[in-house]
N, C-alpha and C. Protein backbone atom coordinates (compact mmCIF):
# COMPACT_ATOMS: atom_id res chain seq x y z
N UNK A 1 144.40 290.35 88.46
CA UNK A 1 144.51 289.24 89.40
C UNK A 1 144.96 287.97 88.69
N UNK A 2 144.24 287.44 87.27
CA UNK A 2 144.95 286.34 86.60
C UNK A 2 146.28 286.28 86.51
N UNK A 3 146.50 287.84 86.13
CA UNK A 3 148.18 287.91 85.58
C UNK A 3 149.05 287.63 86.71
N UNK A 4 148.50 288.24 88.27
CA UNK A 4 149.34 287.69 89.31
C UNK A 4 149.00 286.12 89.78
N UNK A 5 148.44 285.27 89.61
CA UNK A 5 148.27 283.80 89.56
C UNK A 5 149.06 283.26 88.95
N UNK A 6 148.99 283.88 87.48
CA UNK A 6 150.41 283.06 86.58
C UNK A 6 151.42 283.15 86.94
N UNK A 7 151.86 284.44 87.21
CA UNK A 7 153.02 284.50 87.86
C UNK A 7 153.27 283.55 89.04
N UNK A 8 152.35 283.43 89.76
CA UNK A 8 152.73 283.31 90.92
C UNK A 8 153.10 281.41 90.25
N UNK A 9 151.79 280.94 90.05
CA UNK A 9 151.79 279.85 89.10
C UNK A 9 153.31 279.16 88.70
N UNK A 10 153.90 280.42 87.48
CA UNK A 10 155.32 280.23 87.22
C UNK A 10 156.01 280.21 87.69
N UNK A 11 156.52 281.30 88.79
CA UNK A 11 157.23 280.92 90.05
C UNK A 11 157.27 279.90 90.90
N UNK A 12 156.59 279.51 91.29
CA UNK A 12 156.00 278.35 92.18
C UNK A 12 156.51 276.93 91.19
N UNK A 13 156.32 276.58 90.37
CA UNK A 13 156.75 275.64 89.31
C UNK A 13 158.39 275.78 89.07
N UNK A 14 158.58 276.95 88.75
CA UNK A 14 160.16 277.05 88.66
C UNK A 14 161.03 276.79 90.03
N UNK A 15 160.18 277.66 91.32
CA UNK A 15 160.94 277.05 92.37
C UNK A 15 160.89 275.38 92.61
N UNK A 16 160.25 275.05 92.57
CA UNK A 16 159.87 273.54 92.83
C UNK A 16 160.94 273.13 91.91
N UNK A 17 160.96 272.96 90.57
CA UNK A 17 161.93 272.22 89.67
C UNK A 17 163.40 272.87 90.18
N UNK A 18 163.72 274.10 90.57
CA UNK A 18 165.05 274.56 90.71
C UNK A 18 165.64 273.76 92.32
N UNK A 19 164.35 273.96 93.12
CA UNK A 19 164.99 273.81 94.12
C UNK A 19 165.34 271.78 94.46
N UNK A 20 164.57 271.27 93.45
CA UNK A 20 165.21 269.53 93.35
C UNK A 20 166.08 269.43 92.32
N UNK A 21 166.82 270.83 92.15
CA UNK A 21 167.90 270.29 90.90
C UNK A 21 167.57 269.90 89.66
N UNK A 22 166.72 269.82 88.91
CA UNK A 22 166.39 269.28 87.74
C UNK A 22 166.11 270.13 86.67
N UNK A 23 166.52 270.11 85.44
CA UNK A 23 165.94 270.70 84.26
C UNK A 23 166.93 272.36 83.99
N UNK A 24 167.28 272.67 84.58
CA UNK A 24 167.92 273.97 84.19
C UNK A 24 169.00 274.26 83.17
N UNK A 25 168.69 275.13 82.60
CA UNK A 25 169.47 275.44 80.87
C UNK A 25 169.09 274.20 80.04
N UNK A 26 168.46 273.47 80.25
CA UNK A 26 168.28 272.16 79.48
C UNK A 26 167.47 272.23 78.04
N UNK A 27 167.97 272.49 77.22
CA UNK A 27 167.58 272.57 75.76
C UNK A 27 166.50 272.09 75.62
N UNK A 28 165.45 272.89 74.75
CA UNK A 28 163.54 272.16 74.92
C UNK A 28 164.27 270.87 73.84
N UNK A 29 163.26 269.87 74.23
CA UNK A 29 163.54 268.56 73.00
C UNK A 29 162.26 268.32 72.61
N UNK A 30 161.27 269.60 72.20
CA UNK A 30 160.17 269.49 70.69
C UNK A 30 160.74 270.83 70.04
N UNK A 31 160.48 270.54 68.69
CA UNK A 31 161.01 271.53 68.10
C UNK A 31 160.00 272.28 67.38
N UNK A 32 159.71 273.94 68.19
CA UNK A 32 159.13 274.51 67.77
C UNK A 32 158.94 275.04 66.45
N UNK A 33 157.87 275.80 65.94
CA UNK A 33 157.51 276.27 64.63
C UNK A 33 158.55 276.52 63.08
N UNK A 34 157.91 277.79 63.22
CA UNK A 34 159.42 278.55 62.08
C UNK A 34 160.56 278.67 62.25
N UNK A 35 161.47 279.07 60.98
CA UNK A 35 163.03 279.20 61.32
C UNK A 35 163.19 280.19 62.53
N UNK A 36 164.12 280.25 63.36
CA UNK A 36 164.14 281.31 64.40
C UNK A 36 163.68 281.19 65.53
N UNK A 37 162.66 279.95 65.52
CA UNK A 37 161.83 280.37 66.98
C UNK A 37 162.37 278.89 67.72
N UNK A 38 162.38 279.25 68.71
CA UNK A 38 163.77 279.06 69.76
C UNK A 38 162.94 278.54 71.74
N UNK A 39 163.22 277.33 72.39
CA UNK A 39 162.71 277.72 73.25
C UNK A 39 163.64 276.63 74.51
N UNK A 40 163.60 276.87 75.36
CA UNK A 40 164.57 276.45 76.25
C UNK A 40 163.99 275.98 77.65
N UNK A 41 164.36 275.17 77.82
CA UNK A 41 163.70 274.65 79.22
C UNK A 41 164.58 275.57 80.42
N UNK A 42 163.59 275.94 81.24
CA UNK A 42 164.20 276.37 82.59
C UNK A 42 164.46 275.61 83.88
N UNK A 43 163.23 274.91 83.67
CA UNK A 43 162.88 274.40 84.92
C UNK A 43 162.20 273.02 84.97
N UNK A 44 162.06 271.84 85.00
CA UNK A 44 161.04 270.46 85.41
C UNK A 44 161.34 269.79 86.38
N UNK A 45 160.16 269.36 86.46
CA UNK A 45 159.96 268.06 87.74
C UNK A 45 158.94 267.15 87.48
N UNK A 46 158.91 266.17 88.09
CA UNK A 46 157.52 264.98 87.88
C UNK A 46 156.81 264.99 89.15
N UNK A 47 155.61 265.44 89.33
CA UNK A 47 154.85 264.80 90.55
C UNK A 47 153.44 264.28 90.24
N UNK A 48 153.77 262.77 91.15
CA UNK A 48 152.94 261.73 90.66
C UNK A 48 153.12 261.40 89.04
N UNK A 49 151.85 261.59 88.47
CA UNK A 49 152.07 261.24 87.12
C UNK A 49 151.85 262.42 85.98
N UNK A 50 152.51 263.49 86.96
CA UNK A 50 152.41 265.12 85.52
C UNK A 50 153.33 265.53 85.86
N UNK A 51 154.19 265.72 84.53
CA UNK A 51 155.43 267.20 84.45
C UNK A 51 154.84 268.11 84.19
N UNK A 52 156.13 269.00 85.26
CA UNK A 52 155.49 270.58 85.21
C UNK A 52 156.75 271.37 84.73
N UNK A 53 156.50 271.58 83.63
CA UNK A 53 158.04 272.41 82.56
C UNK A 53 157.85 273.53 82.71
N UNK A 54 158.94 274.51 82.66
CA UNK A 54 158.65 275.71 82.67
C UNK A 54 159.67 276.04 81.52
N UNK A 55 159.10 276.68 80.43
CA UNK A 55 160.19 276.54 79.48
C UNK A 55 159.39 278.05 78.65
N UNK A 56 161.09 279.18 78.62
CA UNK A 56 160.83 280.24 77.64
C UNK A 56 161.07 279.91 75.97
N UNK A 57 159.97 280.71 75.30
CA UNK A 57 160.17 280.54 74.10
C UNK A 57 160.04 281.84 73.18
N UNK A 58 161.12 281.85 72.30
CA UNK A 58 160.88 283.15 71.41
C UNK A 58 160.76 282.64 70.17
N UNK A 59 159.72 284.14 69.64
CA UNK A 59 159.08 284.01 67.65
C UNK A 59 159.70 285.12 67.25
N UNK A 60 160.41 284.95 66.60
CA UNK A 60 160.80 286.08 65.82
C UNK A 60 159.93 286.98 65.24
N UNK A 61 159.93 288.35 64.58
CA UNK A 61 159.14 288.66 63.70
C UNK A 61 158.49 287.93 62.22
N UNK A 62 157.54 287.78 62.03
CA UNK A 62 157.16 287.15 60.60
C UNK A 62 156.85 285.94 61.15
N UNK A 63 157.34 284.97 62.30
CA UNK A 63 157.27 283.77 62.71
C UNK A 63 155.95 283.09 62.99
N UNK A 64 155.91 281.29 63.47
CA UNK A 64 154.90 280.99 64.39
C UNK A 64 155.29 279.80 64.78
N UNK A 65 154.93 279.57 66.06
CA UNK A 65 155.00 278.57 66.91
C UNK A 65 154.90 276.88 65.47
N UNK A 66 153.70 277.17 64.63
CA UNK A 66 153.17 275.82 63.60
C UNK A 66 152.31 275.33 63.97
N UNK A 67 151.06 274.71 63.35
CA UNK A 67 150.25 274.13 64.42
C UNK A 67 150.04 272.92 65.35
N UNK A 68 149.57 272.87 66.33
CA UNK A 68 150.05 271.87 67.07
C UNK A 68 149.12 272.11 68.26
N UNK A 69 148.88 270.81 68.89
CA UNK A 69 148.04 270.92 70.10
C UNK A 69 148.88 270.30 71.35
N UNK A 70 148.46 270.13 72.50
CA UNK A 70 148.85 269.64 73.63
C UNK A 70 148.29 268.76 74.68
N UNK A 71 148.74 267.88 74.83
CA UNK A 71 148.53 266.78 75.55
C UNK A 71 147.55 266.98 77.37
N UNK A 72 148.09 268.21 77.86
CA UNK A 72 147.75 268.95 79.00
C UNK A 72 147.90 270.45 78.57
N UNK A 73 147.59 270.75 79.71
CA UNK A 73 147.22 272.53 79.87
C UNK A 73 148.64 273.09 79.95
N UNK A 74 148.53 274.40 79.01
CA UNK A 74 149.48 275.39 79.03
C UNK A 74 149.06 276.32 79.68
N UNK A 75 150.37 277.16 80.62
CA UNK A 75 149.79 278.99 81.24
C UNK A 75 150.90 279.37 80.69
N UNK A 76 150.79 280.27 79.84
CA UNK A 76 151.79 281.50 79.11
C UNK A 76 151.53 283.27 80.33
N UNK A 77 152.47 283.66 79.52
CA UNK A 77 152.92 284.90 80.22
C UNK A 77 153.39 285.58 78.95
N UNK A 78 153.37 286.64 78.61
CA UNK A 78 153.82 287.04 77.48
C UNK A 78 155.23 288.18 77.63
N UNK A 79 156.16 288.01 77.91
CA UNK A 79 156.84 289.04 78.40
C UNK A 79 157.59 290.15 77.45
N UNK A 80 157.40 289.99 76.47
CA UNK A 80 157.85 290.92 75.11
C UNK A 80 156.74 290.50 74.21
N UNK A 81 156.74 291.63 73.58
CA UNK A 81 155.81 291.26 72.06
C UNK A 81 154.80 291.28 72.27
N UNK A 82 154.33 291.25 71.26
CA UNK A 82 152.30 290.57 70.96
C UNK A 82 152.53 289.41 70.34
N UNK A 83 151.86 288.71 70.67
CA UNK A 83 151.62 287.21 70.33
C UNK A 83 150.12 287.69 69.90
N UNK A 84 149.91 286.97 68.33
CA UNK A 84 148.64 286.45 68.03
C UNK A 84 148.29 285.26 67.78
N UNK A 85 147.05 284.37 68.73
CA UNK A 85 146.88 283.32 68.62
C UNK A 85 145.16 283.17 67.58
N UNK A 86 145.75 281.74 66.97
CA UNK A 86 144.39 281.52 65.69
C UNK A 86 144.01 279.69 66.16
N UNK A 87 142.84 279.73 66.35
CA UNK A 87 142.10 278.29 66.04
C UNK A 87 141.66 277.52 64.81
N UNK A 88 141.49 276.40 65.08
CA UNK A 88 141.66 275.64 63.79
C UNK A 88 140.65 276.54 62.94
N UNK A 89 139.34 277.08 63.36
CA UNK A 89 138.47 277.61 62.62
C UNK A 89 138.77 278.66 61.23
N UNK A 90 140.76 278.88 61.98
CA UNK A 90 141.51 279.99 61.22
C UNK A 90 141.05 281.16 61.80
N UNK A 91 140.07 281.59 62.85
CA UNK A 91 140.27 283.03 63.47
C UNK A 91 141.10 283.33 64.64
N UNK A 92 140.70 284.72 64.89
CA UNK A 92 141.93 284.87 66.00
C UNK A 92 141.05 284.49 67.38
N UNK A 93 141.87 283.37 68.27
CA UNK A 93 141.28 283.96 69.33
C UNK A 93 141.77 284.41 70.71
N UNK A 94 142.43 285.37 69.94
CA UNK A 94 143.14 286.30 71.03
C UNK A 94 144.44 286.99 70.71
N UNK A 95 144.65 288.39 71.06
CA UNK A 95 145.98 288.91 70.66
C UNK A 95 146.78 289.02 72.61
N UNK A 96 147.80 288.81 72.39
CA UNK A 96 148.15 288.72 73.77
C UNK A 96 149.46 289.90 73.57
N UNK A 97 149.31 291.17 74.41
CA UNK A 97 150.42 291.87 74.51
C UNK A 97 151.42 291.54 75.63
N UNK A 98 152.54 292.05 75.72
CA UNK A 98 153.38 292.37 77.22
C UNK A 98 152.66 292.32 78.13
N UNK A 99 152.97 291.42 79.54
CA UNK A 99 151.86 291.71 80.41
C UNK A 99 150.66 290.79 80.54
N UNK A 100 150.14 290.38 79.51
CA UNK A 100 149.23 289.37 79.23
C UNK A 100 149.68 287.78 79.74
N UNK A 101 148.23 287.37 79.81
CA UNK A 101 148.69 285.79 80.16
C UNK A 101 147.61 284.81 79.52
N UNK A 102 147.96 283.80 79.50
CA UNK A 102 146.76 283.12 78.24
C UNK A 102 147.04 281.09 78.81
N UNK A 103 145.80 280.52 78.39
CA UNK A 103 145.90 279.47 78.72
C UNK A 103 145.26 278.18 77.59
N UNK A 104 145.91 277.13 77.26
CA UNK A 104 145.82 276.88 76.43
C UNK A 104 145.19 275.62 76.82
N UNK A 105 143.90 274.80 76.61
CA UNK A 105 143.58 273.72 77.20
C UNK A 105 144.23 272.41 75.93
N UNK A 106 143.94 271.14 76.87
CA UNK A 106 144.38 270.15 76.34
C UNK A 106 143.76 269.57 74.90
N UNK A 107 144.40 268.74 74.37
CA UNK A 107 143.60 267.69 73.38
C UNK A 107 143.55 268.14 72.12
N UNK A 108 143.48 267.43 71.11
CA UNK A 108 143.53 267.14 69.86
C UNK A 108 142.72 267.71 69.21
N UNK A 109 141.51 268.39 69.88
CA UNK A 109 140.66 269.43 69.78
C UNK A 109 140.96 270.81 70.00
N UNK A 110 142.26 270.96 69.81
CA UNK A 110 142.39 272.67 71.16
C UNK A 110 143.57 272.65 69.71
N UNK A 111 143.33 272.71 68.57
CA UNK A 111 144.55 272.72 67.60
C UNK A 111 144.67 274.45 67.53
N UNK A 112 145.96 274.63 67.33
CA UNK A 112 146.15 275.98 67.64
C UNK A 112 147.50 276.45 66.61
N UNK A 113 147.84 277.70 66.66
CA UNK A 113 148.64 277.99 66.10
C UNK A 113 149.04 279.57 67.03
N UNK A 114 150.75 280.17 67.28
CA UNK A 114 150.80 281.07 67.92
C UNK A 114 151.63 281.81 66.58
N UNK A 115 151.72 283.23 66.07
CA UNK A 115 152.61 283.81 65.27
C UNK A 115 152.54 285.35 65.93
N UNK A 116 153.54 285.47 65.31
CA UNK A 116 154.41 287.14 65.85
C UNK A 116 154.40 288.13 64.71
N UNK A 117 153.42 289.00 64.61
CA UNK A 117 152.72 289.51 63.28
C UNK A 117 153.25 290.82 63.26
N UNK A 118 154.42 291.44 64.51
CA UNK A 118 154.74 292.71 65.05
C UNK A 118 156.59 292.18 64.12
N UNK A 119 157.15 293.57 64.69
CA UNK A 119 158.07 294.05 64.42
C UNK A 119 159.26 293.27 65.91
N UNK A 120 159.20 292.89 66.75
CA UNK A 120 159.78 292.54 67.53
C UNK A 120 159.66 291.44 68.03
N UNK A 121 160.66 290.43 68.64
CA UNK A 121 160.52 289.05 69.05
C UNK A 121 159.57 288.92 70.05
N UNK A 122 158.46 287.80 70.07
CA UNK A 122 157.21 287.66 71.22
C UNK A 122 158.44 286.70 72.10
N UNK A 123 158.49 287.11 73.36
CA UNK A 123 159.08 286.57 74.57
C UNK A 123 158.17 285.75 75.23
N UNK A 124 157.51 284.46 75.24
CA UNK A 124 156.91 284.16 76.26
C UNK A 124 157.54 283.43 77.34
N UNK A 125 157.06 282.85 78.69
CA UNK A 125 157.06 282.17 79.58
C UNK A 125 156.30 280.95 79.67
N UNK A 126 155.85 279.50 79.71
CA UNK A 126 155.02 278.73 79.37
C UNK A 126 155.28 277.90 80.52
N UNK A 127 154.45 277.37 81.70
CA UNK A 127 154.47 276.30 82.20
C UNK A 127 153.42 275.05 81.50
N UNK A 128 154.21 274.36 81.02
CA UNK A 128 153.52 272.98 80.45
C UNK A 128 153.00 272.13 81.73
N UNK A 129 152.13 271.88 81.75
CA UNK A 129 151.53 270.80 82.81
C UNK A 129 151.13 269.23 82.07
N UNK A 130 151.36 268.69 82.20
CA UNK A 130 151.57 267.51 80.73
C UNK A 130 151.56 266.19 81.29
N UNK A 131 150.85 264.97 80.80
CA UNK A 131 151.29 264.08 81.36
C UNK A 131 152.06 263.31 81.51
N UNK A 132 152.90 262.61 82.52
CA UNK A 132 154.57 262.32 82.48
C UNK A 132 155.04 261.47 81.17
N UNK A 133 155.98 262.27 80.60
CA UNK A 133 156.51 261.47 79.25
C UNK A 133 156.19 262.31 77.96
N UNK A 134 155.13 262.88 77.95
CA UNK A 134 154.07 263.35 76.95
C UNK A 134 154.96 264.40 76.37
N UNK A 135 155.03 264.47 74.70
CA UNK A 135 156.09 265.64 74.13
C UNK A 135 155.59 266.73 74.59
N UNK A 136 156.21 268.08 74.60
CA UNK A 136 155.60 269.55 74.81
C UNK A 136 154.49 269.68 73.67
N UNK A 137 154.44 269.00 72.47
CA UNK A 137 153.22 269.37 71.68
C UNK A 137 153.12 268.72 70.79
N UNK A 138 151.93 268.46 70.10
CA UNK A 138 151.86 267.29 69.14
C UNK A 138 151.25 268.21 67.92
N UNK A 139 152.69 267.57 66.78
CA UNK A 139 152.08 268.57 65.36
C UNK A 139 150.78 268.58 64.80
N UNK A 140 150.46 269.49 64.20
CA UNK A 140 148.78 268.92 63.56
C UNK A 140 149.16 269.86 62.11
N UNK A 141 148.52 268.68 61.39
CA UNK A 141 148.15 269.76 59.89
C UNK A 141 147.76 271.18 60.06
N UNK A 142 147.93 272.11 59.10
CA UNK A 142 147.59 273.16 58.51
C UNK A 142 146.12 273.00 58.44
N UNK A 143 144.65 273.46 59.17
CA UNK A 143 143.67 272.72 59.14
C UNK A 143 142.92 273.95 57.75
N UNK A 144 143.42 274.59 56.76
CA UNK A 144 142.89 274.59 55.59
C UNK A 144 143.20 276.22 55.99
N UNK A 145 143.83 277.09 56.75
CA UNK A 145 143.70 278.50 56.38
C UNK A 145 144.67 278.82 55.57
N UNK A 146 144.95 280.28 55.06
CA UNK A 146 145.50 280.59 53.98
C UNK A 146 147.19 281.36 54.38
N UNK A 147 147.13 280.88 55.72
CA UNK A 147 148.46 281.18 56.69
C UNK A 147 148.95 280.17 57.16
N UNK A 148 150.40 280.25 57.55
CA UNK A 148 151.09 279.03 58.46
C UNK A 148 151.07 279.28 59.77
């Protein structure tokens, strides 16, 4: 049932931004993790005072997103790959396959890191919910583990 919310979630966000014209093919402007990893806006709009982005992003194998937190709430979708996600604590908390959906809360506290530990590129889907203006993610140190 989550996994059909996100979806529906994502859809619903993408129609909204597609159908006022805005944001499509539009190159993401934060620049994600490692060499390779790549992510593209599909879809935005502003209502009231939150953008709602809908933007795919790929990790190559060996890759990771870098660490970094977010201003507002993320809903991912994972549509290729396993994604493994680690907290500042340096454990995992959570492996997300194909199919999976995951949510990332806000703040300077929620420091995170996403890497692609498989053999194939992690495909996700991400609606950013953010507050208007706010980058897609704000870098944070390496908080002391023995990985990037």
């Amino acid at each position: 049932m989550r996994k059909n919310l996100l979806r529906t979630g994502v859809t619903l966000g993408a129609a909204l931004g597609l159908s006022l014209g805005v944001g499509v093919g539009v190159p993401a402007f934060a620049t994600p993790g490692g060499p390779g990893v790549s992510g593209t806006i599909i879809s935005q709009t502003t209502v009231g005072g939150t953008d709602y982005i809908l933007r795919q992003i790929t990790v190559p194998p060996g890759q990771g997103t870098g660490w970094h937190y977010h201003d507002g709430t993320l809903y991912g979708f994972v549509e290729h790959g396993t994604l493994s996600h680690f907290d500042s604590d340096c454990e995992s908390d959570g492996v997300y396959k194909a199919g999976s959906s995951l949510t990332e809360p806000a703040g300077a506290n929620h420091v995170h890191i996403g890497r692609n530990l498989g053999k194939t590129d992690v495909v996700l889907d991400v609606l950013y919910v953010i507050p208007h203006g706010a980058p897609l993610s704000q870098d944070a140190p390496n908080p002391g583990c023995d990985f990037e």
